[in-house]
Protein backbone atom coordinates (compact mmCIF):
# COMPACT_ATOMS: atom_id res chain seq x y z
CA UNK A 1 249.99 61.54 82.33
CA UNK A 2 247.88 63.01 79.55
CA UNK A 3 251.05 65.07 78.69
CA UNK A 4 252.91 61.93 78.48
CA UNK A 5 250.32 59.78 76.19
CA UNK A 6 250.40 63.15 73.81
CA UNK A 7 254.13 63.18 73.55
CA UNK A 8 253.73 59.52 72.67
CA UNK A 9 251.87 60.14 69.69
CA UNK A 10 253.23 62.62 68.47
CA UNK A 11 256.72 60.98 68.64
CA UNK A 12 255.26 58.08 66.83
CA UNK A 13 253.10 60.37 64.17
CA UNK A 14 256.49 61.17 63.27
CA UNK A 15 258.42 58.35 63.07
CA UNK A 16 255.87 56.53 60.59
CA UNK A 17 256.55 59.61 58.56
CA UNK A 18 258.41 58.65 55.03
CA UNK A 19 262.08 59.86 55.09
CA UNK A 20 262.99 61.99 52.42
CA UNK A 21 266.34 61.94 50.86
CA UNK A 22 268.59 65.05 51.94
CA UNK A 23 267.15 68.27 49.58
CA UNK A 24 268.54 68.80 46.07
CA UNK A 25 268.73 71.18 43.71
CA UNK A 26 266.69 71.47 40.12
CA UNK A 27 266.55 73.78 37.34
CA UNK A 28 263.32 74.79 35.05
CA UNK A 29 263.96 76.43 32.34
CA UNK A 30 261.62 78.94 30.96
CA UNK A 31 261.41 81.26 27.93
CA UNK A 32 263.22 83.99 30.34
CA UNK A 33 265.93 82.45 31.80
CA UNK A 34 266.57 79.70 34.06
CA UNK A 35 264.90 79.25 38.02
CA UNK A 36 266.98 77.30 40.60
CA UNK A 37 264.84 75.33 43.47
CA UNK A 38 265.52 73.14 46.01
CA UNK A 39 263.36 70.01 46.40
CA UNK A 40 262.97 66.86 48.34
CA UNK A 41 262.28 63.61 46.19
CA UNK A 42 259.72 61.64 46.64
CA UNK A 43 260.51 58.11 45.24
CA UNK A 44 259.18 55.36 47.54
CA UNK A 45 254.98 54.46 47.54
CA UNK A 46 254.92 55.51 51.26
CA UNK A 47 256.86 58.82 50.04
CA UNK A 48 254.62 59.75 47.26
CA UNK A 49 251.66 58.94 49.17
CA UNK A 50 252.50 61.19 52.13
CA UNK A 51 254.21 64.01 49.83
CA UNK A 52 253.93 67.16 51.62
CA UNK A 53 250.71 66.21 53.62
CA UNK A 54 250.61 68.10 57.25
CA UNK A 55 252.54 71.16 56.21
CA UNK A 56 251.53 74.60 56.67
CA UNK A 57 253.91 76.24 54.53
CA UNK A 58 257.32 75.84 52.29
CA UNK A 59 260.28 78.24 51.43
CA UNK A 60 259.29 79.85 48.23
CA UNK A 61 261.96 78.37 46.25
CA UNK A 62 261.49 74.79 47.80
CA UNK A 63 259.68 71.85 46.09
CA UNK A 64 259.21 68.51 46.25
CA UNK A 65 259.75 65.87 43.03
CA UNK A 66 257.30 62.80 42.68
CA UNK A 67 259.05 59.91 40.91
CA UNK A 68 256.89 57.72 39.46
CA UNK A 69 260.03 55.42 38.32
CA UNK A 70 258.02 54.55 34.92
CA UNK A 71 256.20 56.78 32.18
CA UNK A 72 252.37 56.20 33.45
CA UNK A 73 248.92 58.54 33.58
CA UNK A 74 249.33 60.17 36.77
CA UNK A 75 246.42 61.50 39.35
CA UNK A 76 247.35 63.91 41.92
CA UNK A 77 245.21 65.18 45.03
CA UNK A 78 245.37 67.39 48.53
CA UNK A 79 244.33 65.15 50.91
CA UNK A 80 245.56 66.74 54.25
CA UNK A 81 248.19 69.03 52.23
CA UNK A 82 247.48 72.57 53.72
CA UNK A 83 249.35 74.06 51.26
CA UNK A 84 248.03 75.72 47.52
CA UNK A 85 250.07 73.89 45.17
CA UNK A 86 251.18 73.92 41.38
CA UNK A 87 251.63 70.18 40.22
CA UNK A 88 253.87 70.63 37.20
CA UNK A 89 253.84 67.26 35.33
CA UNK A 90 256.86 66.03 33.48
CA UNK A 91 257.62 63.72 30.64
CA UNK A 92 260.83 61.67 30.92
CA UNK A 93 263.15 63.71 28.85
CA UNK A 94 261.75 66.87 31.46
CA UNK A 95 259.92 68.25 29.30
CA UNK A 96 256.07 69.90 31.50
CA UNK A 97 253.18 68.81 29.64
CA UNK A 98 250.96 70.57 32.14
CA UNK A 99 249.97 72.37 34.65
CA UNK A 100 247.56 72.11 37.90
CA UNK A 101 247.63 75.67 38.95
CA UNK A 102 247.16 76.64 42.78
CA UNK A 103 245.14 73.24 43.59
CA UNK A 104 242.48 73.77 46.53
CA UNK A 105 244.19 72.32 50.04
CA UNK A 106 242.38 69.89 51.58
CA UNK A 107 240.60 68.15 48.46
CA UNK A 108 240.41 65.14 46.94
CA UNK A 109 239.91 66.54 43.72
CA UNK A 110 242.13 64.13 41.19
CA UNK A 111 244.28 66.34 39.56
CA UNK A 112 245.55 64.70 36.39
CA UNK A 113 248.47 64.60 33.90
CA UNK A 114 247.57 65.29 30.28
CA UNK A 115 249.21 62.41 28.73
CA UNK A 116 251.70 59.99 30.58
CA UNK A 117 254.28 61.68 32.93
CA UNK A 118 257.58 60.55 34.80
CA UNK A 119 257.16 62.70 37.30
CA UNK A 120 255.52 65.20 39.22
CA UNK A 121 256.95 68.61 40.79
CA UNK A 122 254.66 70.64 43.42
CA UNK A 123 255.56 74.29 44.18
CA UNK A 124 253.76 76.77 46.32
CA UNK A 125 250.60 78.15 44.43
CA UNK A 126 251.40 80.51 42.18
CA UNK A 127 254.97 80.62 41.54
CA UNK A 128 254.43 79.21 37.81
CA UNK A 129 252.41 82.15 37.31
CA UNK A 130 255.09 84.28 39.21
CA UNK A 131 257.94 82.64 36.99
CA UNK A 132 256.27 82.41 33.65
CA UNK A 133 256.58 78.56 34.23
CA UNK A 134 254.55 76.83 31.30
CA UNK A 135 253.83 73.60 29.28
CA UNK A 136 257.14 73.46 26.89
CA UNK A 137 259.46 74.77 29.93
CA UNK A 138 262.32 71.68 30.99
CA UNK A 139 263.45 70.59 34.31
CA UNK A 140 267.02 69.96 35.10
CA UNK A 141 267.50 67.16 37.28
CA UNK A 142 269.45 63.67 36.86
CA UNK A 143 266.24 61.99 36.98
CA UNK A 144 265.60 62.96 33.56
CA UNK A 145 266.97 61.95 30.24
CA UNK A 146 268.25 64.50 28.13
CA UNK A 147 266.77 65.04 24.90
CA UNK A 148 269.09 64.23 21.73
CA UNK A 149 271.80 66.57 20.65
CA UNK A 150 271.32 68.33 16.71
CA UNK A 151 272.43 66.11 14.58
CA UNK A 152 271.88 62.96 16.99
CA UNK A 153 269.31 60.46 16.94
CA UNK A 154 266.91 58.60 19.23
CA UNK A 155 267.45 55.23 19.05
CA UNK A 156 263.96 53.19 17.46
């Protein structure tokens, strides 16, 4: 029976877990070269708020992309995330404008953007380091804009 009501939960723990849209690729590009990871997207309130709680590890070239859907101040934290995490946060045109490095697991700690962000992308702790992934570097990804071409631009 108590095998039963256990199976029961967990099947339901589960279920009420967000679904995340099949994995991806992105690009950051850094002063020496360019790094290719997979990531899920997180682009729904229940998906960002669940991100990549109750894990105990990820491939070292996997992440997972926060869409915020608008250009906002953004606060980060751990809560139930096992996992040591960069939080690499990105201006609309892809552009990092900082860096959380290797945040403490199990925190609630706000971790915030510098100015307002698009997005956020969490990798294991201490691949930026590992990469030479800094403030200045681009992602790669259709969810951002690209930034105008010489010669080009912006509209006012």
């Amino acid at each position: 029976m108590l095998r039963s009501v256990f199976f029961v939960i967990a099947v339901l723990a589960f279920a009420a877990r967000p679904a995340f849209a099949t994995p991806e690729t992105l690009d950051i590009v850094t002063e020496t070269g360019r790094v290719e990871f997979t990531i899920e997207i997180a682009d729904t309130a229940a998906a960002r708020q669940t991100g990549l709680m109750h894990r105990h590890s990820m491939p070292a070239t996997h992440g997972m992309l926060f869409d915020f859907e608008a250009t906002q101040p953004v606060s980060m934290w751990m809560k139930n995330t096992f996992i040591p995490l960069d939080m690499l946060f990105v201006a609309a045109d892809g552009t990092i404008i900082n860096i959380i490095k290797r945040a403490v697991p199990l925190t609630l700690t706000p971790r915030q953007s510098a100015a307002p962000v698009r997005a956020v992308l969490e990798l294991n702790g201490g691949t930026a380091d590992r990469l030479g992934i800094r403030p200045g570097d681009r992602l790669l990804h259709p969810l951002f804009t690209a930034p105008p071409q010489v010669g080009q631009h912006r509209p006012q």
